[in-house]
Every structure is written in C-alpha cells, then in structure tokens.
PDB file of N, CA and C in Angstrom:
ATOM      1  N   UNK A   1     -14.783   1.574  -5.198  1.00  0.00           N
ATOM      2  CA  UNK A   1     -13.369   1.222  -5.234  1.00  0.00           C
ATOM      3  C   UNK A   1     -13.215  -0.100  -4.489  1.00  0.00           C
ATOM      4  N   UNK A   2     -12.358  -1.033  -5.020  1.00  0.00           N
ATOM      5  CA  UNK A   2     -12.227  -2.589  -4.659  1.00  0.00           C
ATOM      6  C   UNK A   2     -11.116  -2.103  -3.739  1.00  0.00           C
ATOM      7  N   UNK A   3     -11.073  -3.388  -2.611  1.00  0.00           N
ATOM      8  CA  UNK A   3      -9.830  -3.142  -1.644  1.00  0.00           C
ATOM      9  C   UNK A   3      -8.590  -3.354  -2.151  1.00  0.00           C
ATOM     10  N   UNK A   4      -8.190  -3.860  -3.411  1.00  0.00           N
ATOM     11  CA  UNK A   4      -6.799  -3.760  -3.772  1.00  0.00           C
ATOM     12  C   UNK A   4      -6.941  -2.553  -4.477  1.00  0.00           C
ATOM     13  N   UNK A   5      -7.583  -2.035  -4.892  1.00  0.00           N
ATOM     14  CA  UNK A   5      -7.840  -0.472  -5.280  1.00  0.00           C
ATOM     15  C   UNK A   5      -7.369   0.529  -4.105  1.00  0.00           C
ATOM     16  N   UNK A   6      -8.542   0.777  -3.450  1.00  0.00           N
ATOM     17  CA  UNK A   6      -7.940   0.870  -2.027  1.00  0.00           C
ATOM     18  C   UNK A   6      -6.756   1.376  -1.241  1.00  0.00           C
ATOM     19  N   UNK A   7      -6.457  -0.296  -1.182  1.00  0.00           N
ATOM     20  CA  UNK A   7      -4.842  -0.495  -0.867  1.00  0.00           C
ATOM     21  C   UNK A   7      -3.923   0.208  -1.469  1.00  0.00           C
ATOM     22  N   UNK A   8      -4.015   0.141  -2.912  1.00  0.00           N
ATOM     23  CA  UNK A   8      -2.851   1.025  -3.650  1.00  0.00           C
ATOM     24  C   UNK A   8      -3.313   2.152  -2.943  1.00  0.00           C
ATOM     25  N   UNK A   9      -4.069   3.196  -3.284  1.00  0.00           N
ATOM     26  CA  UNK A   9      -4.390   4.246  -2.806  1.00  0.00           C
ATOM     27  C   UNK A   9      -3.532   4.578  -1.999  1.00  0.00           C
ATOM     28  N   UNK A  10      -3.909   3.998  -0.324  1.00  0.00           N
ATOM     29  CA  UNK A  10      -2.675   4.024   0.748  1.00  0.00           C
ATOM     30  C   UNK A  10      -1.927   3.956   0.880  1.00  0.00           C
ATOM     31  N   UNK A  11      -0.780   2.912  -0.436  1.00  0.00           N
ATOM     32  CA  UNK A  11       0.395   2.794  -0.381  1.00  0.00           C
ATOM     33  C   UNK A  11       0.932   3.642  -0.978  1.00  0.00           C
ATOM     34  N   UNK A  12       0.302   4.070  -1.345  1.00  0.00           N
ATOM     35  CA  UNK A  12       1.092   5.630  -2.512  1.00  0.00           C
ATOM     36  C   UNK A  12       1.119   6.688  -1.965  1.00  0.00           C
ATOM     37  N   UNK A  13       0.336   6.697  -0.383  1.00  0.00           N
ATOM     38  CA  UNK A  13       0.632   8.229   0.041  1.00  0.00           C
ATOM     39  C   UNK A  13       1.582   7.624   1.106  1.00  0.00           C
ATOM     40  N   UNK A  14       2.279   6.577   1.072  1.00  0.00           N
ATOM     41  CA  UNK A  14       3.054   6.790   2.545  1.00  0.00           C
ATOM     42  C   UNK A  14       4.618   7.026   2.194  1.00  0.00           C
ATOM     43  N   UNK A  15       5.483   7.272   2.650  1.00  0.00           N
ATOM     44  CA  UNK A  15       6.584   7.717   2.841  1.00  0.00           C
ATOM     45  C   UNK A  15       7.344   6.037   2.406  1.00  0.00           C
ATOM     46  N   UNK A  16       8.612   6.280   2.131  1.00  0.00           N
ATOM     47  CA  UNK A  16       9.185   5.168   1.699  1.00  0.00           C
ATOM     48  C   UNK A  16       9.667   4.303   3.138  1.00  0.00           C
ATOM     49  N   UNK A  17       9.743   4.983   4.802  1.00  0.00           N
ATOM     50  CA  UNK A  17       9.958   4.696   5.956  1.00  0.00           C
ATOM     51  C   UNK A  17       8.558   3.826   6.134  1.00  0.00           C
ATOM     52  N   UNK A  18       7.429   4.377   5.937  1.00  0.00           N
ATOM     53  CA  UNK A  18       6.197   4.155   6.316  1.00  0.00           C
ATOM     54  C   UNK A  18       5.624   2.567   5.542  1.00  0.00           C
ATOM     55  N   UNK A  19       5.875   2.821   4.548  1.00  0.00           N
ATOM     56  CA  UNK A  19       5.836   1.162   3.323  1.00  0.00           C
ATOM     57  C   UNK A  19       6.756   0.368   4.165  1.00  0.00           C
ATOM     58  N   UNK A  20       8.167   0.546   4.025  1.00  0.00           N
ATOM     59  CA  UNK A  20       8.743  -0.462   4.707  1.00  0.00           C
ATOM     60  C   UNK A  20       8.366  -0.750   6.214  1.00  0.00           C
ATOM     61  N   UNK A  21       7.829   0.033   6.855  1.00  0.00           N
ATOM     62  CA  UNK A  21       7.426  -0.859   8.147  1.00  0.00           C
ATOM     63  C   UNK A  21       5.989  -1.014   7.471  1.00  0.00           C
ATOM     64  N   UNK A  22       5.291  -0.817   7.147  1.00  0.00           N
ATOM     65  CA  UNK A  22       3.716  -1.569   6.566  1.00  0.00           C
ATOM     66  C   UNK A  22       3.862  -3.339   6.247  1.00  0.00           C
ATOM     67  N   UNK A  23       5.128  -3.032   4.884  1.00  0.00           N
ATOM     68  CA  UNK A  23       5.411  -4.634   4.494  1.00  0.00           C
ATOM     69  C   UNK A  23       6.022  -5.736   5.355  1.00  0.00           C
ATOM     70  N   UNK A  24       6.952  -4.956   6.527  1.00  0.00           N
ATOM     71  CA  UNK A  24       7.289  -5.734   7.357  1.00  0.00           C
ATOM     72  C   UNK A  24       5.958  -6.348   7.875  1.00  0.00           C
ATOM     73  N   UNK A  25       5.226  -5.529   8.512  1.00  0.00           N
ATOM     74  CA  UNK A  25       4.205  -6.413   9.440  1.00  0.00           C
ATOM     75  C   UNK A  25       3.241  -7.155   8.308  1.00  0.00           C
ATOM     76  N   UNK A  26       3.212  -6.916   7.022  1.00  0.00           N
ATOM     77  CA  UNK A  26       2.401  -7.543   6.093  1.00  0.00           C
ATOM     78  C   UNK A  26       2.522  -8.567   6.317  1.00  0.00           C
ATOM     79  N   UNK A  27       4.406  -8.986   6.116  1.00  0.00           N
ATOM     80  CA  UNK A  27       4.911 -10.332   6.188  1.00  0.00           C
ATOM     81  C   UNK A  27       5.247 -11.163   7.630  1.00  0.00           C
ATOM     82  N   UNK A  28       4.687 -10.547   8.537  1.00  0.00           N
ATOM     83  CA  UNK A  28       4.813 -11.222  10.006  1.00  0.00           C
ATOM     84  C   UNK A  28       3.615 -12.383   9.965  1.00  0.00           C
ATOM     85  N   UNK A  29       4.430 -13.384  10.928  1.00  0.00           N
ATOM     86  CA  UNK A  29       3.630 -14.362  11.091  1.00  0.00           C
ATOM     87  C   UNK A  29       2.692 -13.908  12.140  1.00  0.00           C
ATOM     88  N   UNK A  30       1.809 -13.974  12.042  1.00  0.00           N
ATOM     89  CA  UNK A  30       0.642 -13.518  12.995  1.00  0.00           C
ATOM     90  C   UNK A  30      -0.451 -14.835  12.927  1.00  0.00           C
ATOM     91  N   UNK A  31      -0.053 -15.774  13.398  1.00  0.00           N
ATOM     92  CA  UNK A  31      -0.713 -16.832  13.474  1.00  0.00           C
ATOM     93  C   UNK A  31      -0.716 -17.945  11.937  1.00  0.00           C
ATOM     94  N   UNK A  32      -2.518 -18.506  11.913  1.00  0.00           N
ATOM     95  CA  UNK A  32      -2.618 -19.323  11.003  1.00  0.00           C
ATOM     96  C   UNK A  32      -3.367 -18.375  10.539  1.00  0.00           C
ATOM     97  N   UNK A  33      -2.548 -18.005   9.043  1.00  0.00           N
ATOM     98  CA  UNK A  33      -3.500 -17.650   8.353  1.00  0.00           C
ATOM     99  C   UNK A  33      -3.216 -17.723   7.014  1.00  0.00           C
ATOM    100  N   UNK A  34      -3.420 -17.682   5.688  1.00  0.00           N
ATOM    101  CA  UNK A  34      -3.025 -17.864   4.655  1.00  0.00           C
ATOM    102  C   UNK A  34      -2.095 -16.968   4.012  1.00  0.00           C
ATOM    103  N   UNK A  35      -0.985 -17.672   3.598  1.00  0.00           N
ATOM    104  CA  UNK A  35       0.326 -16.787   2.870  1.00  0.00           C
ATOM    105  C   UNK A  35       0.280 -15.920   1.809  1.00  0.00           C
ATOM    106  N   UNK A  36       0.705 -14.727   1.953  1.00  0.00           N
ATOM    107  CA  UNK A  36       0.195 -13.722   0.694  1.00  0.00           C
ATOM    108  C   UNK A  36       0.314 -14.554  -0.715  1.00  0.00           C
ATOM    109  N   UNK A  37      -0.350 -14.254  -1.220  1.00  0.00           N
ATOM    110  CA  UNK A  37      -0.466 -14.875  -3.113  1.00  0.00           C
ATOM    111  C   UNK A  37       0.600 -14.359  -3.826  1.00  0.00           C
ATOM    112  N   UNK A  38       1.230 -14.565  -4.671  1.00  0.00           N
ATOM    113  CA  UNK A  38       2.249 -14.004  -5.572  1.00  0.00           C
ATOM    114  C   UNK A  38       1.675 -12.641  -6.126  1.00  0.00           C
ATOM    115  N   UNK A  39      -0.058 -12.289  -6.362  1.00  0.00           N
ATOM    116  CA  UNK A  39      -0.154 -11.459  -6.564  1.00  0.00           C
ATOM    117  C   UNK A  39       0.073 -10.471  -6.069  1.00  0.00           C
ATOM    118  N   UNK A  40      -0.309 -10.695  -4.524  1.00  0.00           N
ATOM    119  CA  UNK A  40      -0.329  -9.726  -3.186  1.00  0.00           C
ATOM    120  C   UNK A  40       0.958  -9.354  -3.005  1.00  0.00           C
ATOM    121  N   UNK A  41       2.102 -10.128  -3.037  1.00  0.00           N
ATOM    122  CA  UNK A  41       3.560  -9.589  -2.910  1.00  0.00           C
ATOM    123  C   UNK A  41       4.011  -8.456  -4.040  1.00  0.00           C
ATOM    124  N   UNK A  42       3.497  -8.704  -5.584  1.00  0.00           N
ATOM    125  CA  UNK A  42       3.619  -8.251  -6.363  1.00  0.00           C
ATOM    126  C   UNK A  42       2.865  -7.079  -6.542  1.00  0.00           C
ATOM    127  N   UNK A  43       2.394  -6.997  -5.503  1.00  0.00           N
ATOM    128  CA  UNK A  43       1.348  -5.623  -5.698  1.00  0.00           C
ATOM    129  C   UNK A  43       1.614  -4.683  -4.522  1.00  0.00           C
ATOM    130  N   UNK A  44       2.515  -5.402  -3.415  1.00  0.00           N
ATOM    131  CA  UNK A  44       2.606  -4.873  -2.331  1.00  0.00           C
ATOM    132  C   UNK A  44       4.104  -4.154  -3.068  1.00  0.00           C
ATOM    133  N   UNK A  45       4.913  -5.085  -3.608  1.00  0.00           N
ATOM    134  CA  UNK A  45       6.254  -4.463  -4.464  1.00  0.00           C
ATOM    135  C   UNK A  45       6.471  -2.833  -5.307  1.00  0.00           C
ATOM    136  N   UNK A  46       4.831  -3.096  -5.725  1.00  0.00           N
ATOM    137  CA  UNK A  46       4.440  -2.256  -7.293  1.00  0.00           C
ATOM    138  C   UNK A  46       4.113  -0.974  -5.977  1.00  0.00           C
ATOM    139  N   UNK A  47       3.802  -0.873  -5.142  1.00  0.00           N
ATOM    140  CA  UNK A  47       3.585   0.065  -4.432  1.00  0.00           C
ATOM    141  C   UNK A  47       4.621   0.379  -3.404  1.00  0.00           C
ATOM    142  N   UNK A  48       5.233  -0.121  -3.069  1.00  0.00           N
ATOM    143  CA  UNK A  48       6.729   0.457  -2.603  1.00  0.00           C
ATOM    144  C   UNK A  48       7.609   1.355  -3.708  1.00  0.00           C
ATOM    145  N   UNK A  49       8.051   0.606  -5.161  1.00  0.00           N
ATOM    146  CA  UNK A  49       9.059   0.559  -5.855  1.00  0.00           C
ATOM    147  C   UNK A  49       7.964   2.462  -6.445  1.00  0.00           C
ATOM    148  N   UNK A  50       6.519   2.798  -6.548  1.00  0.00           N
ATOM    149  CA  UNK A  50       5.965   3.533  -7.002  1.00  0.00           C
ATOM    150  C   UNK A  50       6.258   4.858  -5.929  1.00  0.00           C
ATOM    151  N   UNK A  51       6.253   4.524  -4.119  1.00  0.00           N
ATOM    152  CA  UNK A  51       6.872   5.372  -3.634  1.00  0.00           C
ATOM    153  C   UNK A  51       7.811   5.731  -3.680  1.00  0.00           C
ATOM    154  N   UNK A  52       9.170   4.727  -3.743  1.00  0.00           N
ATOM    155  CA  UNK A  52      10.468   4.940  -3.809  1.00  0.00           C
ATOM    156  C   UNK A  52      10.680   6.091  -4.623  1.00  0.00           C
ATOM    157  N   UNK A  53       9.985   6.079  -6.071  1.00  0.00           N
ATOM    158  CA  UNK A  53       9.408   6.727  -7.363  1.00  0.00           C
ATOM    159  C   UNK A  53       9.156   7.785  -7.162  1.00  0.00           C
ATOM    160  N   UNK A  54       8.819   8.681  -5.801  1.00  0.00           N
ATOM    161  CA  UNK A  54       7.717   9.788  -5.494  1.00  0.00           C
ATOM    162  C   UNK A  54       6.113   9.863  -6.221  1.00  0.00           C
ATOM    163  N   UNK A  55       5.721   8.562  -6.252  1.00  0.00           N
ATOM    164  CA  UNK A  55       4.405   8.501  -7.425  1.00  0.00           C
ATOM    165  C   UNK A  55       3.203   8.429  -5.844  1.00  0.00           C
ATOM    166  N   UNK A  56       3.487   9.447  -5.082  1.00  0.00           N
ATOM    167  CA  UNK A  56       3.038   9.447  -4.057  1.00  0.00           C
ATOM    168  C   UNK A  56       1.802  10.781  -4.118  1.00  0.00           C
ATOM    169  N   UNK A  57       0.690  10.125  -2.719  1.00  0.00           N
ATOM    170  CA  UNK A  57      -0.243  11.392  -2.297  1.00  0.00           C
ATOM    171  C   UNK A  57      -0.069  11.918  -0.984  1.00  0.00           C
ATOM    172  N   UNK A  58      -0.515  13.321  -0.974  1.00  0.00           N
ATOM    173  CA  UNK A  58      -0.428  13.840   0.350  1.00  0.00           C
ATOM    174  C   UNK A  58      -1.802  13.076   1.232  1.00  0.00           C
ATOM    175  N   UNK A  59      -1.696  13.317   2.312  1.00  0.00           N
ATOM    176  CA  UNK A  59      -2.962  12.196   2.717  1.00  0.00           C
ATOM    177  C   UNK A  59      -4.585  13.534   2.477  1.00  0.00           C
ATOM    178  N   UNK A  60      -3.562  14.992   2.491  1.00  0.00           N
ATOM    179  CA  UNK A  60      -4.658  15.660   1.917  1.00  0.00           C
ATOM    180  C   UNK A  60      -5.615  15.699   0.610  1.00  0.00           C
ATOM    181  N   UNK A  61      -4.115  15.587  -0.421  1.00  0.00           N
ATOM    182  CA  UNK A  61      -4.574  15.062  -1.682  1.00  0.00           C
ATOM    183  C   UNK A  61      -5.683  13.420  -1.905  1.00  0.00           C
ATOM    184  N   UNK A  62      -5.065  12.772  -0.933  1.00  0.00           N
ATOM    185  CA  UNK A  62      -6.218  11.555  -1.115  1.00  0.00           C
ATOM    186  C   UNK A  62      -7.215  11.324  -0.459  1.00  0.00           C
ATOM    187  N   UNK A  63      -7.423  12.617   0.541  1.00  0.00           N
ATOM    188  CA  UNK A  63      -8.876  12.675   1.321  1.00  0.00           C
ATOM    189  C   UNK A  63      -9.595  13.802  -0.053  1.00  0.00           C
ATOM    190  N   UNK A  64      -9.700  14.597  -0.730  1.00  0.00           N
ATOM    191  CA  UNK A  64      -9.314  15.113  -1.781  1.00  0.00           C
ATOM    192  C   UNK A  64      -9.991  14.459  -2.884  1.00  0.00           C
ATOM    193  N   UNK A  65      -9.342  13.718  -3.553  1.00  0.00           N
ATOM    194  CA  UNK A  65      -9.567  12.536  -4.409  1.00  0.00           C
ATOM    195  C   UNK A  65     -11.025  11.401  -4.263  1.00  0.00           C
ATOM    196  N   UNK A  66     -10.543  11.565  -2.736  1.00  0.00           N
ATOM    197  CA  UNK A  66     -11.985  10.486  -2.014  1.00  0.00           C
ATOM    198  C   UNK A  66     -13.297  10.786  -1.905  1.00  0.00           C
ATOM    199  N   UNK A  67     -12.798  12.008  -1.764  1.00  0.00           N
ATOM    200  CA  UNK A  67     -14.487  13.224  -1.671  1.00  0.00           C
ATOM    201  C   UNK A  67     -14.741  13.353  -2.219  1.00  0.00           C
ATOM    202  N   UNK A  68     -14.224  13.390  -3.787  1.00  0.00           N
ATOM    203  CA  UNK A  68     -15.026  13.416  -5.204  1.00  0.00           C
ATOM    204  C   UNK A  68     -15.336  12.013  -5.717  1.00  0.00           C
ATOM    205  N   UNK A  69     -15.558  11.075  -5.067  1.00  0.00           N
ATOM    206  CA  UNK A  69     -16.055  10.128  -5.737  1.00  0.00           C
ATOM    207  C   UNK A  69     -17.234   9.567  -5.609  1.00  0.00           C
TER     208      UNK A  69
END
C-alpha cells in the first residue's frame, strides 16, 4: 500500500471532529517546507467530504483489513 493509499485509509476512520483538526494542522505553517499540491488538498477534501459521508472505518475494522494483507 502507497502512502496516499495509506493516508486515505486513516482518513476514513476518523470522526468528522478528528479530520477537521488533522487538516487544520495539515495546513499550518510549520516552517519551510513545500505547499500542499492541488492534488494533496484535493485528496485531503475527498477524505473529509467521504467522512462527513459516514464512508468511515472503525480503527478495529482497519487493523482488520491490515492484517489481511
């Protein structure tokens, strides 16, 4: 599994409280470092708007999921 693979993964089991503080600190300036890509926003979006959705995992279900792979 690739880390934007991954990533979705995680963003789909968190709570719609839990995404929004995730993306906040996504988007904090934390020095020099390079600005998310249009993809990365758009993918960070696609996984909020999918929780909002309930298109969510229990973190049991995705330890679960993980063990069979």
């Amino acid at each position: 599994m690739g880390t934007k693979e991954s990533l979705h993964t995680l963003v789909d089991a968190l709570t719609d409280e839990e995404a929004d503080q995730l993306l906040e600190f996504a988007l904090m300036d934390l020095g020099p470092t390079e600005p998310l890509s249009e993809d990365d926003i758009a993918s960070i979006r696609r996984g909020l708007e999918d929780a909002r959705l309930g298109r969510t995992l229990t973190t049991e279900e995705l330890l679960d999921r993980l063990s069979k792979r």
